[in-house]
C-alpha atoms as a PDB file:
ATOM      1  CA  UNK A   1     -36.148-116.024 -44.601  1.00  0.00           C
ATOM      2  CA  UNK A   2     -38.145-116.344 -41.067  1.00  0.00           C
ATOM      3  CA  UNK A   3     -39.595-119.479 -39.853  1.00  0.00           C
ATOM      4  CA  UNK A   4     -42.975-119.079 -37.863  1.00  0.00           C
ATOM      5  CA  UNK A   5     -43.926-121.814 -35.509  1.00  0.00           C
ATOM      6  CA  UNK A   6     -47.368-123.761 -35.475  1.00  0.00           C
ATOM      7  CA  UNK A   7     -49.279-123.084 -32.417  1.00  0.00           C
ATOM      8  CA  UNK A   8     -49.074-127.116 -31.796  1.00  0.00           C
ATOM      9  CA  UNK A   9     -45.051-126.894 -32.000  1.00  0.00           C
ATOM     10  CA  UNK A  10     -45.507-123.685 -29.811  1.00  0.00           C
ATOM     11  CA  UNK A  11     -47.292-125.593 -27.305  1.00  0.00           C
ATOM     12  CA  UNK A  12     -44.680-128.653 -27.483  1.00  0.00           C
ATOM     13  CA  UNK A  13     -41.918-126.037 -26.790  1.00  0.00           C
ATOM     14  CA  UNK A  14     -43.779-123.733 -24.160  1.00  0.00           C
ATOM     15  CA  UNK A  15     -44.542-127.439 -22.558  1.00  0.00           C
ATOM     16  CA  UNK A  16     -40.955-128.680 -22.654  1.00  0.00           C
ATOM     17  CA  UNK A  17     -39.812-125.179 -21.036  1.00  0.00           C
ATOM     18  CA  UNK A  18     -42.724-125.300 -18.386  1.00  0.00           C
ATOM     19  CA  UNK A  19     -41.432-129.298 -17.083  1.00  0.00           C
ATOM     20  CA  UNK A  20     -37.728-128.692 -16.751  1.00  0.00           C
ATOM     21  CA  UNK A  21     -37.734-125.030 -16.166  1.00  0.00           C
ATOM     22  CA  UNK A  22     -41.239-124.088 -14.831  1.00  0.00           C
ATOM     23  CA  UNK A  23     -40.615-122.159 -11.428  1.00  0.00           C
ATOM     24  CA  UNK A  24     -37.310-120.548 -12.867  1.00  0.00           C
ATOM     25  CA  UNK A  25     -39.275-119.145 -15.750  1.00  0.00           C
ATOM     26  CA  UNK A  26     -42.161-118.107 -13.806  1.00  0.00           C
ATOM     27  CA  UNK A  27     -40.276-116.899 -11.306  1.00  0.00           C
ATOM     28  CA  UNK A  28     -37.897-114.615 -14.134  1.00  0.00           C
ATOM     29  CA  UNK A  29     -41.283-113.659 -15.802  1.00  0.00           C
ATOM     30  CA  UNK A  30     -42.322-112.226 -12.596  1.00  0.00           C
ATOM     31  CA  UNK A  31     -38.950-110.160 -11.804  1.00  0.00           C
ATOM     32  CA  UNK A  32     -39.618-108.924 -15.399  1.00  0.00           C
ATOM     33  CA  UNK A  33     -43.294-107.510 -14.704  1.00  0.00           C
ATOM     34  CA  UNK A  34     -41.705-106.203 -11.337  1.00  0.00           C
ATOM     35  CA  UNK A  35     -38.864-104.740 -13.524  1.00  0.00           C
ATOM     36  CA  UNK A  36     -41.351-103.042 -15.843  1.00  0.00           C
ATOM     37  CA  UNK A  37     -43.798-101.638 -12.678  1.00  0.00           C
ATOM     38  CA  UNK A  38     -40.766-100.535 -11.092  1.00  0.00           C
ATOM     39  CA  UNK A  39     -39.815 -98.699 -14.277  1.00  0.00           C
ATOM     40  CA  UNK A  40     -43.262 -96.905 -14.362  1.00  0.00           C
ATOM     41  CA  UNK A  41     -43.426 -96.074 -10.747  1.00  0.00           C
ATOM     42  CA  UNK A  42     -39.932 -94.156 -11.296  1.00  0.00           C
ATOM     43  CA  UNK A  43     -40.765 -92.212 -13.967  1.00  0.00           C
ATOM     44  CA  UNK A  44     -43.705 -91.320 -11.876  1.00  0.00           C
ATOM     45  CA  UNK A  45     -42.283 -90.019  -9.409  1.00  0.00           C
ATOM     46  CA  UNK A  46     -38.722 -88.956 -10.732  1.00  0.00           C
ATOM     47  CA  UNK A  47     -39.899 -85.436 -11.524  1.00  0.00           C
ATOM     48  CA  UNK A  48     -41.031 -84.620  -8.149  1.00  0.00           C
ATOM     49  CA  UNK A  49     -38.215 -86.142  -6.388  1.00  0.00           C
ATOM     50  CA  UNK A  50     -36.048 -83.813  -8.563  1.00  0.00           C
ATOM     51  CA  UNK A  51     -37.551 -80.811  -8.037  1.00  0.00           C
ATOM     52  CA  UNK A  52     -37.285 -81.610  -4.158  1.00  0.00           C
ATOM     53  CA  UNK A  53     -33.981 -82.234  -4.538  1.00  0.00           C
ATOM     54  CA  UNK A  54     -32.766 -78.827  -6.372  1.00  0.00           C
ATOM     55  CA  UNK A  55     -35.396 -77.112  -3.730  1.00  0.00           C
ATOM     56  CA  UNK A  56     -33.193 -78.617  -1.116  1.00  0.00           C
ATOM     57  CA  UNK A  57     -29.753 -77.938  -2.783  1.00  0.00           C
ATOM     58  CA  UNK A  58     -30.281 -74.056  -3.318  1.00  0.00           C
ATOM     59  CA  UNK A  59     -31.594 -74.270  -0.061  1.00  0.00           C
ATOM     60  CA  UNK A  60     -29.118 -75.370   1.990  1.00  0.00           C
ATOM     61  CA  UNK A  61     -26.388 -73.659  -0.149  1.00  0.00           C
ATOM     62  CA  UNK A  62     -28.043 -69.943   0.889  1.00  0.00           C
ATOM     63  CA  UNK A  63     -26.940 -71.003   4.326  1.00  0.00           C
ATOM     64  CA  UNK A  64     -23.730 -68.687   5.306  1.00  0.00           C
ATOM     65  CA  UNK A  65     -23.429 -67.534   1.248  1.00  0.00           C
ATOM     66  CA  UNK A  66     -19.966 -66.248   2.701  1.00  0.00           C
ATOM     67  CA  UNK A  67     -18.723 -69.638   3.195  1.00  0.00           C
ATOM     68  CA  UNK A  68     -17.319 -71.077   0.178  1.00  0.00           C
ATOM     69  CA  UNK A  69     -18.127 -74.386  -1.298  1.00  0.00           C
ATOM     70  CA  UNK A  70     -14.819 -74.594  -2.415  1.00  0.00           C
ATOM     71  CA  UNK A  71     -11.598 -73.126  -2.245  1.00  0.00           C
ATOM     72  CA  UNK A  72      -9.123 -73.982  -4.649  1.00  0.00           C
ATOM     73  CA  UNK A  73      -9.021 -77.472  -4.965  1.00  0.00           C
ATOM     74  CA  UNK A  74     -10.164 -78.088  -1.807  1.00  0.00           C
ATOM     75  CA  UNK A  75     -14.488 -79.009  -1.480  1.00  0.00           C
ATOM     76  CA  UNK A  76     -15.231 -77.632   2.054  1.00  0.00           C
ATOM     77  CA  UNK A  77     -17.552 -78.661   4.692  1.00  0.00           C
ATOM     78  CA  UNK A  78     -20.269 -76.973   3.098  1.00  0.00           C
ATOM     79  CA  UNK A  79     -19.351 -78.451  -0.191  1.00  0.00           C
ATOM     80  CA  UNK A  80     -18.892 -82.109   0.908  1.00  0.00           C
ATOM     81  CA  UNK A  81     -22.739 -81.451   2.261  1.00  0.00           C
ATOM     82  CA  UNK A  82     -23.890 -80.164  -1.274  1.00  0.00           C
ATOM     83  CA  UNK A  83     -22.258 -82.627  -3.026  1.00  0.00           C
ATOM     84  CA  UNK A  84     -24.060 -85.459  -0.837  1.00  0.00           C
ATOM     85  CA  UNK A  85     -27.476 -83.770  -1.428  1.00  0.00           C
ATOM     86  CA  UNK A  86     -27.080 -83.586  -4.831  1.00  0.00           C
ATOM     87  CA  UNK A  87     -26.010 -87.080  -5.524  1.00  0.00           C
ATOM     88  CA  UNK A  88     -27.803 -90.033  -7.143  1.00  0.00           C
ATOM     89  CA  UNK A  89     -28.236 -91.776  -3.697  1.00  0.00           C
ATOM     90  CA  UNK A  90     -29.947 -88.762  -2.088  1.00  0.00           C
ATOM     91  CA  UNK A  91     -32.343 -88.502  -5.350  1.00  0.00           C
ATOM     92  CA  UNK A  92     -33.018 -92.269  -4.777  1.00  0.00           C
ATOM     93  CA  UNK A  93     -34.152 -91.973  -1.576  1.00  0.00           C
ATOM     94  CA  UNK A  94     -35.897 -88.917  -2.507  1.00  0.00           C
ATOM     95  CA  UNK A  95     -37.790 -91.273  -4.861  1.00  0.00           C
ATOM     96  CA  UNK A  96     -38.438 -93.726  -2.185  1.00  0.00           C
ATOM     97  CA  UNK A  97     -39.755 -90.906  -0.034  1.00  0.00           C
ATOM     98  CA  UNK A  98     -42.182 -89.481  -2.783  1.00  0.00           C
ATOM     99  CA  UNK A  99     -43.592 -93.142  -3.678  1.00  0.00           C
ATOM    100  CA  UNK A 100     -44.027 -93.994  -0.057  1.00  0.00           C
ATOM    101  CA  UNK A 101     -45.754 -90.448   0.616  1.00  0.00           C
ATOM    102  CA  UNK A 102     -47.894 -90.770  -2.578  1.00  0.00           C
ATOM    103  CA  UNK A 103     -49.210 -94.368  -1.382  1.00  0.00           C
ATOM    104  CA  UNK A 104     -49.547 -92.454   1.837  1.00  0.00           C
ATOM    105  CA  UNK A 105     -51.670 -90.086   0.466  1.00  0.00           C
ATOM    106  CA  UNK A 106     -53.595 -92.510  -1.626  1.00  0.00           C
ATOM    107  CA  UNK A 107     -54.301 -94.518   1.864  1.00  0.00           C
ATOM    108  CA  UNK A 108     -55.057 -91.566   3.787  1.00  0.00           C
ATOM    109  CA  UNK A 109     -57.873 -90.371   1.598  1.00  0.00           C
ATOM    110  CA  UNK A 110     -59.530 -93.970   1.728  1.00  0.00           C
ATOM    111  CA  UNK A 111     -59.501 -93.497   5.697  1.00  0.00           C
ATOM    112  CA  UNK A 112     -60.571 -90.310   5.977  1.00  0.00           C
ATOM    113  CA  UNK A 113     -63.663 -91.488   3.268  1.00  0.00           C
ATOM    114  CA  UNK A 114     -64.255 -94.591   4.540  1.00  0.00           C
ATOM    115  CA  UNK A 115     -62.531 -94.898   7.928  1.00  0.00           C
ATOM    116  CA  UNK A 116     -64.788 -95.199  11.142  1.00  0.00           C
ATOM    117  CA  UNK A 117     -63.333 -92.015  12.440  1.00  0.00           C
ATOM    118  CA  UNK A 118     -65.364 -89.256  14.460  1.00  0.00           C
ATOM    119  CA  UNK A 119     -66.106 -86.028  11.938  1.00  0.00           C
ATOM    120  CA  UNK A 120     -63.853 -84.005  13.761  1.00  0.00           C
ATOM    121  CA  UNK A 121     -61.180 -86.524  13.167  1.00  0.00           C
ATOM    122  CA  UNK A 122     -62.071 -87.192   9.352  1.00  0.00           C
ATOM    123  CA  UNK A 123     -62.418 -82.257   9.522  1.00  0.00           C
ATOM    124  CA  UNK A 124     -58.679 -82.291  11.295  1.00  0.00           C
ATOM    125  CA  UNK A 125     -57.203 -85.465   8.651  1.00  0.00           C
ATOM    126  CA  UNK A 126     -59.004 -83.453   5.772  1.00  0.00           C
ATOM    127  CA  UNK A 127     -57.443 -80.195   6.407  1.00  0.00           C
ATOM    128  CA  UNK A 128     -53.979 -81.317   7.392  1.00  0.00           C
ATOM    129  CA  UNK A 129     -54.173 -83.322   3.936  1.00  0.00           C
ATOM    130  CA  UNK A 130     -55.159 -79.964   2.028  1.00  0.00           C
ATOM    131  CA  UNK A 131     -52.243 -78.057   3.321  1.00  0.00           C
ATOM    132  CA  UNK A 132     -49.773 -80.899   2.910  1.00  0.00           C
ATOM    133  CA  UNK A 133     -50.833 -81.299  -0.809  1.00  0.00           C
ATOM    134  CA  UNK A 134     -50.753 -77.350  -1.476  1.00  0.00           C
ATOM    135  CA  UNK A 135     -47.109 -77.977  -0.293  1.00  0.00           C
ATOM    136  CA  UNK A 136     -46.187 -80.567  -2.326  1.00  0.00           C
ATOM    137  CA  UNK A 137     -47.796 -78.981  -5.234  1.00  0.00           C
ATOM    138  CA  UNK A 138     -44.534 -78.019  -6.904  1.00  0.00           C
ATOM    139  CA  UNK A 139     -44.228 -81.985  -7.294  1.00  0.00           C
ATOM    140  CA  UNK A 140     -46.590 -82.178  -9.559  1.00  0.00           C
ATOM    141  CA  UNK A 141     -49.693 -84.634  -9.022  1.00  0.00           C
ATOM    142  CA  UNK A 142     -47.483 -86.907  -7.318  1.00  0.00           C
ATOM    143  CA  UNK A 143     -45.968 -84.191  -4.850  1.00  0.00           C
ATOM    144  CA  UNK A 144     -49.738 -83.313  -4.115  1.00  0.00           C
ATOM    145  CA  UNK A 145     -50.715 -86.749  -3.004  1.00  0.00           C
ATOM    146  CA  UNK A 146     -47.177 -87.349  -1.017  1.00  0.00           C
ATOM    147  CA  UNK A 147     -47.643 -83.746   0.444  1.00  0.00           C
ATOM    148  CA  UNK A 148     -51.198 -85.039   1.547  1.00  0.00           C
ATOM    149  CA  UNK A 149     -49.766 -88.468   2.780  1.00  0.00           C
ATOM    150  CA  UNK A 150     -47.228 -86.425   4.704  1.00  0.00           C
ATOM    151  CA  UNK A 151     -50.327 -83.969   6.453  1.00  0.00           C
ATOM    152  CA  UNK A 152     -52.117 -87.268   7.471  1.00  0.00           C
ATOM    153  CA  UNK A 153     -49.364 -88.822   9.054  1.00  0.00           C
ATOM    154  CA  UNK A 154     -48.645 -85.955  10.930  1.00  0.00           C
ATOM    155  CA  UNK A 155     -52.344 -84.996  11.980  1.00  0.00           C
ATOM    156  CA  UNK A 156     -52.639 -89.306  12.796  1.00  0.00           C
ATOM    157  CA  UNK A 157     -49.610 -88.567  14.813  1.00  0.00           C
ATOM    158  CA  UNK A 158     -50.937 -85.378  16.634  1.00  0.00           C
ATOM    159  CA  UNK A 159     -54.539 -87.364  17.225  1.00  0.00           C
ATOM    160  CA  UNK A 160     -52.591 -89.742  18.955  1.00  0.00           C
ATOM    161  CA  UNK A 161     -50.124 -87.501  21.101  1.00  0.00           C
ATOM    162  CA  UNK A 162     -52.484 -85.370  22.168  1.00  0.00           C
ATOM    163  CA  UNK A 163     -55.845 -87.522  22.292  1.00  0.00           C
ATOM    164  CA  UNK A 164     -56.869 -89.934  24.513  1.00  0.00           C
ATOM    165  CA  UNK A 165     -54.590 -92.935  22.666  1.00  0.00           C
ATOM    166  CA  UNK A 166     -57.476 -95.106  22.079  1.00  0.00           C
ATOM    167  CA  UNK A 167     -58.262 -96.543  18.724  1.00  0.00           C
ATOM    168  CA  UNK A 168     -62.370 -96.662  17.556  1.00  0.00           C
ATOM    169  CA  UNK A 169     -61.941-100.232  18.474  1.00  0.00           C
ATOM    170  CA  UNK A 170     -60.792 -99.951  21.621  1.00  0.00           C
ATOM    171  CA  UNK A 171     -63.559 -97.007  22.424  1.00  0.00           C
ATOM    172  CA  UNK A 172     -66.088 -99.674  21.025  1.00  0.00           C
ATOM    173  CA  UNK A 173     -64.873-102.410  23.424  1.00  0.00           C
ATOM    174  CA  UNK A 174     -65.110-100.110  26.519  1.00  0.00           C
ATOM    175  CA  UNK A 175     -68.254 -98.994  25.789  1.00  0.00           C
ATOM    176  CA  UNK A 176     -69.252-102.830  24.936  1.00  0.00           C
ATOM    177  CA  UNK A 177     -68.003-103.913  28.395  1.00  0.00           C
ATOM    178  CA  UNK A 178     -69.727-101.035  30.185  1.00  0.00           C
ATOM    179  CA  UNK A 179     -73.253-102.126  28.525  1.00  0.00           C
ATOM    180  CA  UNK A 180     -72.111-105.812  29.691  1.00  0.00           C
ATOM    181  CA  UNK A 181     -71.437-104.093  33.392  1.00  0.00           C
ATOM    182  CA  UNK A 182     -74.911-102.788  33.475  1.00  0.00           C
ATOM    183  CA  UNK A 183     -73.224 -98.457  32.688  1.00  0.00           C
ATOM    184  CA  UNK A 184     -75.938 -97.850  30.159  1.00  0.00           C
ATOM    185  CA  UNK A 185     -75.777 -97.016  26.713  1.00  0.00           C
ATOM    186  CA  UNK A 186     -73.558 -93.771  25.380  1.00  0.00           C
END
């Protein structure tokens, strides 16, 4: 036999909960939403971050295929290395990587659309995204957009080495206090 509450004794209860446990329970209710997010965002990316993981472990253990893993009993060097890159710390960070790089990518393609960027900046962002998603590609849709968060970052970071190290705000304000100086217009 089940007993179902009235919404008025509902109410009475919720209310009672609310006065002598209101920013406990609000505060667990939002740890459980953050629980459940976090729970989607890893399945999201777990896949990629896995196949990145076994790219990087059959990588690295084609390097000197002479050179045992292990002999005997005994894990080697090269071993002890495997055993790291295969372990459930390096696929968490692998995660972390992937998430970050997807938000990346996500971020990047809203500057590149609707950034204040010169059209050679927004061509040079573009194609360095484009190659970093075909890279990522065997991530699935998530490896794509951390692949392209990954090209922007690095074409950002070649902009800046190798530009004049000016933001478009800082171009703005010199050409601002040139117009005050009487320089003309450009």
């Amino acid at each position: 036999m089940s007993y179902s509450m009235s919404p008025a004794e509902k109410e009475y209860i919720m209310g009672m909960i609310r006065k002598n446990y209101g920013a406990r329970a609000n505060m667990a209710n939002g740890m459980d939403m953050a629980g459940t997010a976090l729970g989607f965002v890893d399945d999201a990316v777990s896949p990629a971050a896995s196949k990145m993981q076994n790219f990087i472990v059959n990588n690295v253990s084609k390097i000197d295929p002479k050179f045992p893993a292990q002999i005997g009993s005994v894990t080697t060097s090269k071993g002890q290395v495997l055993n790291m890159l295969n372990s459930p710390r390096a696929l968490t960070a692998l995660k972390v990587g992937t998430g970050l790089g997807a938000v990346g990518g996500v971020l990047g393609a809203a500057d590149v659309i609707a950034g204040n960027d010169s059209a050679a900046n927004k061509t040079m962002d573009t194609v360095a995204m484009g190659i970093g998603g075909f890279l990522g590609a065997a991530g699935g849709p998530v490896g794509i957009a951390a692949g392209a968060g990954v090209g922007k970052a690095i074409s950002d970071g070649a902009q800046w080495l190798f530009g004049d190290k000016k933001t478009p705000e800082q171009r703005k304000m010199e050409v601002a206090l040139q117009q005050l100086q009487g320089g003309g217009m450009y």
